[in-house]
PDB file of N, CA and C in Angstrom:
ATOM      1  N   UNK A   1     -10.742 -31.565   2.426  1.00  0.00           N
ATOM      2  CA  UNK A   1     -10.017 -31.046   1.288  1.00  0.00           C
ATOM      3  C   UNK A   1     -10.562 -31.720   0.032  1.00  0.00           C
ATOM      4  N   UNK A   2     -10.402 -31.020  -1.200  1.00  0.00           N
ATOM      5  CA  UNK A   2     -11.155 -31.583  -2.339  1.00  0.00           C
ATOM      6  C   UNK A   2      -9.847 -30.862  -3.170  1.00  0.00           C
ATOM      7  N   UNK A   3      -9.567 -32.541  -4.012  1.00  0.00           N
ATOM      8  CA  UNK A   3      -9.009 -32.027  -5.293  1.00  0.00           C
ATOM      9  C   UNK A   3      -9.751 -32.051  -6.589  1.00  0.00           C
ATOM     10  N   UNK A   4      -9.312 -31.280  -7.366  1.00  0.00           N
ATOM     11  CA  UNK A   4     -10.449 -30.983  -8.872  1.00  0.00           C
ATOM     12  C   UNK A   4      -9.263 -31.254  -9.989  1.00  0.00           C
ATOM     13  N   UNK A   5      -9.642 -31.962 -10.608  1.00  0.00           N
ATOM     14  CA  UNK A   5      -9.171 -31.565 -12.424  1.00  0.00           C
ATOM     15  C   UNK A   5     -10.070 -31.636 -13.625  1.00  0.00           C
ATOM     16  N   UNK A   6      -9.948 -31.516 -14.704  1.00  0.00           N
ATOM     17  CA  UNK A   6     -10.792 -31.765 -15.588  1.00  0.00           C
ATOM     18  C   UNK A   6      -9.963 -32.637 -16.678  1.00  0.00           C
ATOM     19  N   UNK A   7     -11.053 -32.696 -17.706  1.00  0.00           N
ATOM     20  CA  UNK A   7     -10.178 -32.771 -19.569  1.00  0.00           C
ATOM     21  C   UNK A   7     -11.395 -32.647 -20.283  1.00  0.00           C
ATOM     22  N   UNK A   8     -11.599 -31.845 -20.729  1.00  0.00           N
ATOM     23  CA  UNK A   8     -12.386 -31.503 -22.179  1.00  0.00           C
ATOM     24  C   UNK A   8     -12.071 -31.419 -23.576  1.00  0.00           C
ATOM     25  N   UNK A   9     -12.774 -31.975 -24.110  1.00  0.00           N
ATOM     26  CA  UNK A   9     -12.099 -32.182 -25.611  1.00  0.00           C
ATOM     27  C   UNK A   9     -12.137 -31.093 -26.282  1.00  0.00           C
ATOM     28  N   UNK A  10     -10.992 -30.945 -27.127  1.00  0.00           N
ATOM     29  CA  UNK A  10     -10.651 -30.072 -27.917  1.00  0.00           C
ATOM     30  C   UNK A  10     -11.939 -29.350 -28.553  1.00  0.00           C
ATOM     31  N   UNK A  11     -12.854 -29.598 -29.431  1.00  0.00           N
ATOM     32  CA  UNK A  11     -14.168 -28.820 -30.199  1.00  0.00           C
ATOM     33  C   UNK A  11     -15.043 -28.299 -29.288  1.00  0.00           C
ATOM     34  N   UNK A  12     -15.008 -28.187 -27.391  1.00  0.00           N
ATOM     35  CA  UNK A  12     -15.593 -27.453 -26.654  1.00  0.00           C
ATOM     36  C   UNK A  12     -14.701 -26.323 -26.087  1.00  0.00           C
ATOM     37  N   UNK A  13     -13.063 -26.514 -26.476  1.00  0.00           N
ATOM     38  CA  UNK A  13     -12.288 -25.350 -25.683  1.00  0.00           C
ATOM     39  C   UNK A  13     -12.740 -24.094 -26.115  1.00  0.00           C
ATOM     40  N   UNK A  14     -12.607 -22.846 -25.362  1.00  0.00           N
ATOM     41  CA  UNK A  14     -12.623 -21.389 -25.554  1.00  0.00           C
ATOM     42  C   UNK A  14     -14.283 -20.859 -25.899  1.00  0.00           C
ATOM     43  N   UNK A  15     -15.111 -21.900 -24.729  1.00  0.00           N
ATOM     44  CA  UNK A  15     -16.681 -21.496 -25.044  1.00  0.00           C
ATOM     45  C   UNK A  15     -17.062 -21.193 -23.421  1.00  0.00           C
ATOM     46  N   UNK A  16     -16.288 -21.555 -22.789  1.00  0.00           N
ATOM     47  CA  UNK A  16     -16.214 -20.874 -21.614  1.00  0.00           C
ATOM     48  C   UNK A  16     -16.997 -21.792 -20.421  1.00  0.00           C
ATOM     49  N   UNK A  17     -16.857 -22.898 -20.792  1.00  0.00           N
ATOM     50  CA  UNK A  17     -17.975 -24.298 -20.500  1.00  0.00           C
ATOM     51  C   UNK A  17     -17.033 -24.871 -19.081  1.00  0.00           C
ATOM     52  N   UNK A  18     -15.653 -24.804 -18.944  1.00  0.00           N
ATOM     53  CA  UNK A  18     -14.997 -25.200 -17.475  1.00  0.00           C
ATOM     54  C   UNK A  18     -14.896 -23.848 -16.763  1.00  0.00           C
ATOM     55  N   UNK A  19     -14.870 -22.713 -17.395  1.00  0.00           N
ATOM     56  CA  UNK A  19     -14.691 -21.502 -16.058  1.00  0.00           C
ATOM     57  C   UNK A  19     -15.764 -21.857 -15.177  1.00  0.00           C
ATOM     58  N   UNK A  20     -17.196 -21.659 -16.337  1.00  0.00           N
ATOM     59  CA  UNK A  20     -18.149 -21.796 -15.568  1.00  0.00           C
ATOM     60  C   UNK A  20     -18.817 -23.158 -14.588  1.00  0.00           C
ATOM     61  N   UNK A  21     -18.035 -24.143 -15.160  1.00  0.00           N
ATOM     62  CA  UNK A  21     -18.320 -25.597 -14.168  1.00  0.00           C
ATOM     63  C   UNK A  21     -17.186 -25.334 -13.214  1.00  0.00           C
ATOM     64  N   UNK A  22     -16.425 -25.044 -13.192  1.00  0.00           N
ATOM     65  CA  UNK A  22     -15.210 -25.097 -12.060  1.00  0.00           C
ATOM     66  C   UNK A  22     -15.368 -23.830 -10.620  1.00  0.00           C
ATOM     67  N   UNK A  23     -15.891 -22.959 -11.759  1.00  0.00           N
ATOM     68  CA  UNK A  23     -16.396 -21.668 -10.751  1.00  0.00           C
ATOM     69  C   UNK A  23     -17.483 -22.654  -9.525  1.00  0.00           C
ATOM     70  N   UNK A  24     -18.682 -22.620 -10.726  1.00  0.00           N
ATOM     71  CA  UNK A  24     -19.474 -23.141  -9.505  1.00  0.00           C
ATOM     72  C   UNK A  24     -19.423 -24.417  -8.411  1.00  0.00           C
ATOM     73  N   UNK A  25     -18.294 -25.124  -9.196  1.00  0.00           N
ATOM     74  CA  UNK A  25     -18.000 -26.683  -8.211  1.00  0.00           C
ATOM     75  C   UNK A  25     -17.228 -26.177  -7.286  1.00  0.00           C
ATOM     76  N   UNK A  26     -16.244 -25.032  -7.249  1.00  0.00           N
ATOM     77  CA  UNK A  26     -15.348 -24.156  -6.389  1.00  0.00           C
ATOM     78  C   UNK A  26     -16.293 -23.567  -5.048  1.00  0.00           C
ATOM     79  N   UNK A  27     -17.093 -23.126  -5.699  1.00  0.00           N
ATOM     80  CA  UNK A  27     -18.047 -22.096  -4.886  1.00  0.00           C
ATOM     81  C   UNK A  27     -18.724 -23.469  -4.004  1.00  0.00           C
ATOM     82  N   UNK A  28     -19.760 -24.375  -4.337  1.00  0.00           N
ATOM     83  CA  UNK A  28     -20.281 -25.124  -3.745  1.00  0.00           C
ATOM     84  C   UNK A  28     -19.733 -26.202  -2.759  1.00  0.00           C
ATOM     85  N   UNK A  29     -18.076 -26.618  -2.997  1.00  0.00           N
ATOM     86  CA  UNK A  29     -17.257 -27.584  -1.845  1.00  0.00           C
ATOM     87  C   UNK A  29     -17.033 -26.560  -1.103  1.00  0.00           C
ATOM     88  N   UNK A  30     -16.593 -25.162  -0.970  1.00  0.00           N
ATOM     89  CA  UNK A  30     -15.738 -24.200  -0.338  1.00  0.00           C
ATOM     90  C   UNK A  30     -17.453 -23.917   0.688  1.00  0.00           C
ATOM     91  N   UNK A  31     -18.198 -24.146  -0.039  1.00  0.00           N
ATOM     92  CA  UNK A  31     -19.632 -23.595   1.559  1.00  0.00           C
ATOM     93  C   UNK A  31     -20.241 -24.928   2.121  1.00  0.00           C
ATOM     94  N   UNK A  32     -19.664 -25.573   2.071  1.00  0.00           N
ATOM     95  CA  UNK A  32     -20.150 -26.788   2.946  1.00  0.00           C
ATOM     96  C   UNK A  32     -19.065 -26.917   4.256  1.00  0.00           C
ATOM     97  N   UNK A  33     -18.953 -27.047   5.107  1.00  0.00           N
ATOM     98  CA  UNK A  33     -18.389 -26.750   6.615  1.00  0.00           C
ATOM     99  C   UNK A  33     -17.308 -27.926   6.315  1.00  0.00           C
ATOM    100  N   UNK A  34     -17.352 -29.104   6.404  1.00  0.00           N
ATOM    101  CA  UNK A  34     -16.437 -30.108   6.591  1.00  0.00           C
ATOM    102  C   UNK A  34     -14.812 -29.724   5.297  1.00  0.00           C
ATOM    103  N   UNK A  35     -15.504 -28.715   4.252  1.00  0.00           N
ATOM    104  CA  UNK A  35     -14.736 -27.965   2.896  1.00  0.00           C
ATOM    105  C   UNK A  35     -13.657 -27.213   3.454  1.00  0.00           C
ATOM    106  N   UNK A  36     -12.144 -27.060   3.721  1.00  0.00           N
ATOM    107  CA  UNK A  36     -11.363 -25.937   4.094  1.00  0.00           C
ATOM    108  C   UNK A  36     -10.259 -25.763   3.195  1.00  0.00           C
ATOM    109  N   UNK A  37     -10.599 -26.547   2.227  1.00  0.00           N
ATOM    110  CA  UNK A  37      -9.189 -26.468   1.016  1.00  0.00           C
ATOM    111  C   UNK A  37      -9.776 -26.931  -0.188  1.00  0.00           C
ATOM    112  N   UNK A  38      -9.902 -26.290  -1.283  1.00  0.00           N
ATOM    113  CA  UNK A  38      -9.749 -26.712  -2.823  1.00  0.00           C
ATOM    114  C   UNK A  38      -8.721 -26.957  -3.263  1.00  0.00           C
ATOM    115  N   UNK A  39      -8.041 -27.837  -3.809  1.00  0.00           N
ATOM    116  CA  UNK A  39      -7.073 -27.452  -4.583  1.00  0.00           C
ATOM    117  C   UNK A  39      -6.755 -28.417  -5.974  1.00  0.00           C
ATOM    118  N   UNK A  40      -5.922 -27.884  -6.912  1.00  0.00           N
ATOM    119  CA  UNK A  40      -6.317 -28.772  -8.346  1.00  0.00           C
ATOM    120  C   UNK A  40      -4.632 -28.353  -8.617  1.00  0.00           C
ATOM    121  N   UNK A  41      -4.229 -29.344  -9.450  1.00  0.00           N
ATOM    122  CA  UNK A  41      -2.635 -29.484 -10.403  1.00  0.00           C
ATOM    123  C   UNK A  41      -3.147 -29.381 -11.889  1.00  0.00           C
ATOM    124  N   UNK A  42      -2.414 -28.696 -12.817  1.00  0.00           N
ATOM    125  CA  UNK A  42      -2.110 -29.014 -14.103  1.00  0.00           C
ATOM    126  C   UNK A  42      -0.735 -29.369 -14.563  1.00  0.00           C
ATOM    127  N   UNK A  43      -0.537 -29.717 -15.643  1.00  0.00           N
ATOM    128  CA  UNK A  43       0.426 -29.783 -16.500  1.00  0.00           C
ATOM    129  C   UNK A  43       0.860 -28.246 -16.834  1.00  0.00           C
ATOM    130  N   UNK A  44       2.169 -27.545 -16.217  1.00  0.00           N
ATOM    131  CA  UNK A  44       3.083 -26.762 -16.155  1.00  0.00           C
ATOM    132  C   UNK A  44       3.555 -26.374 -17.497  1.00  0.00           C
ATOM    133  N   UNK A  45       3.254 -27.333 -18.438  1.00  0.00           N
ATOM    134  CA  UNK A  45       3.047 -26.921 -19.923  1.00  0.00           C
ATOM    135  C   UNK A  45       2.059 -26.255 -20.748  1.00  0.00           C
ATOM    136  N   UNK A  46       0.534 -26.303 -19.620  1.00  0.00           N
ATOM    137  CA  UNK A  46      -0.175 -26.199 -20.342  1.00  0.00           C
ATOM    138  C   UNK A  46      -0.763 -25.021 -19.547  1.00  0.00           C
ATOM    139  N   UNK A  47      -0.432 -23.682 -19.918  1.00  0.00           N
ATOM    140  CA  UNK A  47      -0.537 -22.517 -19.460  1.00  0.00           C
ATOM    141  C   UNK A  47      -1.800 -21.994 -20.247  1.00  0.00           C
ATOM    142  N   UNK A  48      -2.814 -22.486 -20.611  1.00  0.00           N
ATOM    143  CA  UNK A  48      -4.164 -22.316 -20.808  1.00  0.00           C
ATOM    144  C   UNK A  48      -4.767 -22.608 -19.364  1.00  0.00           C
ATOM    145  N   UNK A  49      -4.532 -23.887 -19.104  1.00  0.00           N
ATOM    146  CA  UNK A  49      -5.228 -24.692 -17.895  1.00  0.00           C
ATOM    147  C   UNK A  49      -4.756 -23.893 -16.885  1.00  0.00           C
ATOM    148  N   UNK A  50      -3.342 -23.569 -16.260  1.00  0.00           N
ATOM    149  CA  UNK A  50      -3.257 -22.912 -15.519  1.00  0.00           C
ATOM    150  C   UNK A  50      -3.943 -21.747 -14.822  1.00  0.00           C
ATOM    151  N   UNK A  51      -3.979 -20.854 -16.204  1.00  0.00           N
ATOM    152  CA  UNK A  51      -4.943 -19.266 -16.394  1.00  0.00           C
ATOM    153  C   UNK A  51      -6.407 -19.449 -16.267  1.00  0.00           C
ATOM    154  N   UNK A  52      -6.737 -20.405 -16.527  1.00  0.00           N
ATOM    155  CA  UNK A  52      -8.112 -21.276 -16.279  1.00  0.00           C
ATOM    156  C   UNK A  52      -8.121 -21.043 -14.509  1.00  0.00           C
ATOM    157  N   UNK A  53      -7.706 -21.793 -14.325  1.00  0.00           N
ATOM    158  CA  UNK A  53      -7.820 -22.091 -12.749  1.00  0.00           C
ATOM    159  C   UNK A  53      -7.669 -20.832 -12.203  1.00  0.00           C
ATOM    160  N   UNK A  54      -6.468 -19.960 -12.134  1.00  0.00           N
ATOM    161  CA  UNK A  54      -6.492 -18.899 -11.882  1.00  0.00           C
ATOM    162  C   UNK A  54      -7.867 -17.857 -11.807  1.00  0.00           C
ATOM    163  N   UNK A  55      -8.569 -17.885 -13.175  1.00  0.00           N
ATOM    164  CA  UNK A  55      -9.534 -17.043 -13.361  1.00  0.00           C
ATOM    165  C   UNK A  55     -10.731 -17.752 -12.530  1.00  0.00           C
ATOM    166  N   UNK A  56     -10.617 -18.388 -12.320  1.00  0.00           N
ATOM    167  CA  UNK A  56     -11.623 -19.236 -11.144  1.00  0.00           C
ATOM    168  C   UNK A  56     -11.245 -18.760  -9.573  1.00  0.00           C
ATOM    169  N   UNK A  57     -10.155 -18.503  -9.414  1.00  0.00           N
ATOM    170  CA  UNK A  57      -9.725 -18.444  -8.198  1.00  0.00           C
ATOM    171  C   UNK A  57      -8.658 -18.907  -7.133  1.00  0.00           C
ATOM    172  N   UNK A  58      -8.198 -19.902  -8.073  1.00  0.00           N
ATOM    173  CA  UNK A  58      -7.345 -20.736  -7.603  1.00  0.00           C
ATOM    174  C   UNK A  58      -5.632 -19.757  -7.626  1.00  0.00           C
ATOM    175  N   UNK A  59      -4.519 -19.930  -7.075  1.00  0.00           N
ATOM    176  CA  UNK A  59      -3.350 -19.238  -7.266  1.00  0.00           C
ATOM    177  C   UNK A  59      -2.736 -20.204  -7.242  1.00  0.00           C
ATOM    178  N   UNK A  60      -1.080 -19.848  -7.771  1.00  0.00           N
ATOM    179  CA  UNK A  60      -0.115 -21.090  -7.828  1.00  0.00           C
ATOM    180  C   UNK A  60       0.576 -21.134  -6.598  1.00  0.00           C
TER     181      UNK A  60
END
Protein backbone atom coordinates (compact mmCIF):
# COMPACT_ATOMS: atom_id res chain seq x y z
CA UNK A 1 0.00 0.00 0.00
CA UNK A 2 1.31 3.53 -0.73
CA UNK A 3 0.13 6.69 0.75
CA UNK A 4 0.58 10.07 -1.33
CA UNK A 5 0.16 13.74 -0.39
CA UNK A 6 1.57 16.75 -1.65
CA UNK A 7 1.93 20.82 -0.89
CA UNK A 8 2.76 23.15 -3.57
CA UNK A 9 3.12 26.63 -3.21
CA UNK A 10 0.69 28.94 -4.00
CA UNK A 11 2.48 30.84 -7.52
CA UNK A 12 2.48 27.12 -9.13
CA UNK A 13 -1.40 26.34 -8.33
CA UNK A 14 -3.86 25.98 -11.44
CA UNK A 15 -0.83 25.11 -14.06
CA UNK A 16 -1.71 21.71 -13.86
CA UNK A 17 1.88 20.62 -12.44
CA UNK A 18 0.23 17.92 -9.47
CA UNK A 19 -2.56 16.35 -11.83
CA UNK A 20 0.15 15.57 -13.90
CA UNK A 21 2.83 14.36 -11.11
CA UNK A 22 0.15 12.51 -9.16
CA UNK A 23 -1.36 10.93 -12.34
CA UNK A 24 1.85 9.49 -13.22
CA UNK A 25 3.15 8.52 -9.52
CA UNK A 26 -0.57 6.81 -9.39
CA UNK A 27 -0.04 4.97 -12.57
CA UNK A 28 3.62 3.79 -11.76
CA UNK A 29 3.03 2.30 -7.73
CA UNK A 30 -0.44 0.76 -9.03
CA UNK A 31 1.94 -1.50 -11.92
CA UNK A 32 4.45 -2.77 -9.80
CA UNK A 33 3.03 -6.26 -8.28
CA UNK A 34 3.89 -5.89 -4.51
CA UNK A 35 1.30 -2.18 -5.28
CA UNK A 36 -2.59 -3.17 -4.36
CA UNK A 37 -3.72 0.11 -2.81
CA UNK A 38 -3.03 3.89 -3.38
CA UNK A 39 -4.42 5.92 -1.20
CA UNK A 40 -3.96 9.80 -0.10
CA UNK A 41 -6.10 12.21 2.71
CA UNK A 42 -6.69 15.91 2.36
CA UNK A 43 -7.95 18.56 4.40
CA UNK A 44 -11.96 18.30 4.03
CA UNK A 45 -11.71 22.05 3.75
CA UNK A 46 -9.84 22.15 1.01
CA UNK A 47 -12.11 21.05 -1.84
CA UNK A 48 -9.55 22.06 -4.57
CA UNK A 49 -7.25 19.19 -3.27
CA UNK A 50 -9.97 16.91 -3.01
CA UNK A 51 -11.20 17.44 -6.89
CA UNK A 52 -7.52 17.15 -7.56
CA UNK A 53 -7.28 13.70 -6.42
CA UNK A 54 -10.46 12.80 -7.77
CA UNK A 55 -9.45 13.90 -11.33
CA UNK A 56 -6.50 11.62 -10.92
CA UNK A 57 -8.52 8.82 -9.93
CA UNK A 58 -8.71 8.56 -6.59
CA UNK A 59 -12.66 8.50 -4.94
CA UNK A 60 -13.75 9.44 -1.46
Amino acid sequence: MVDMGYALAGQFWGQGIMTEALAELTERCLAQPECYRVQAACDVENQASARLWEKVGFSR
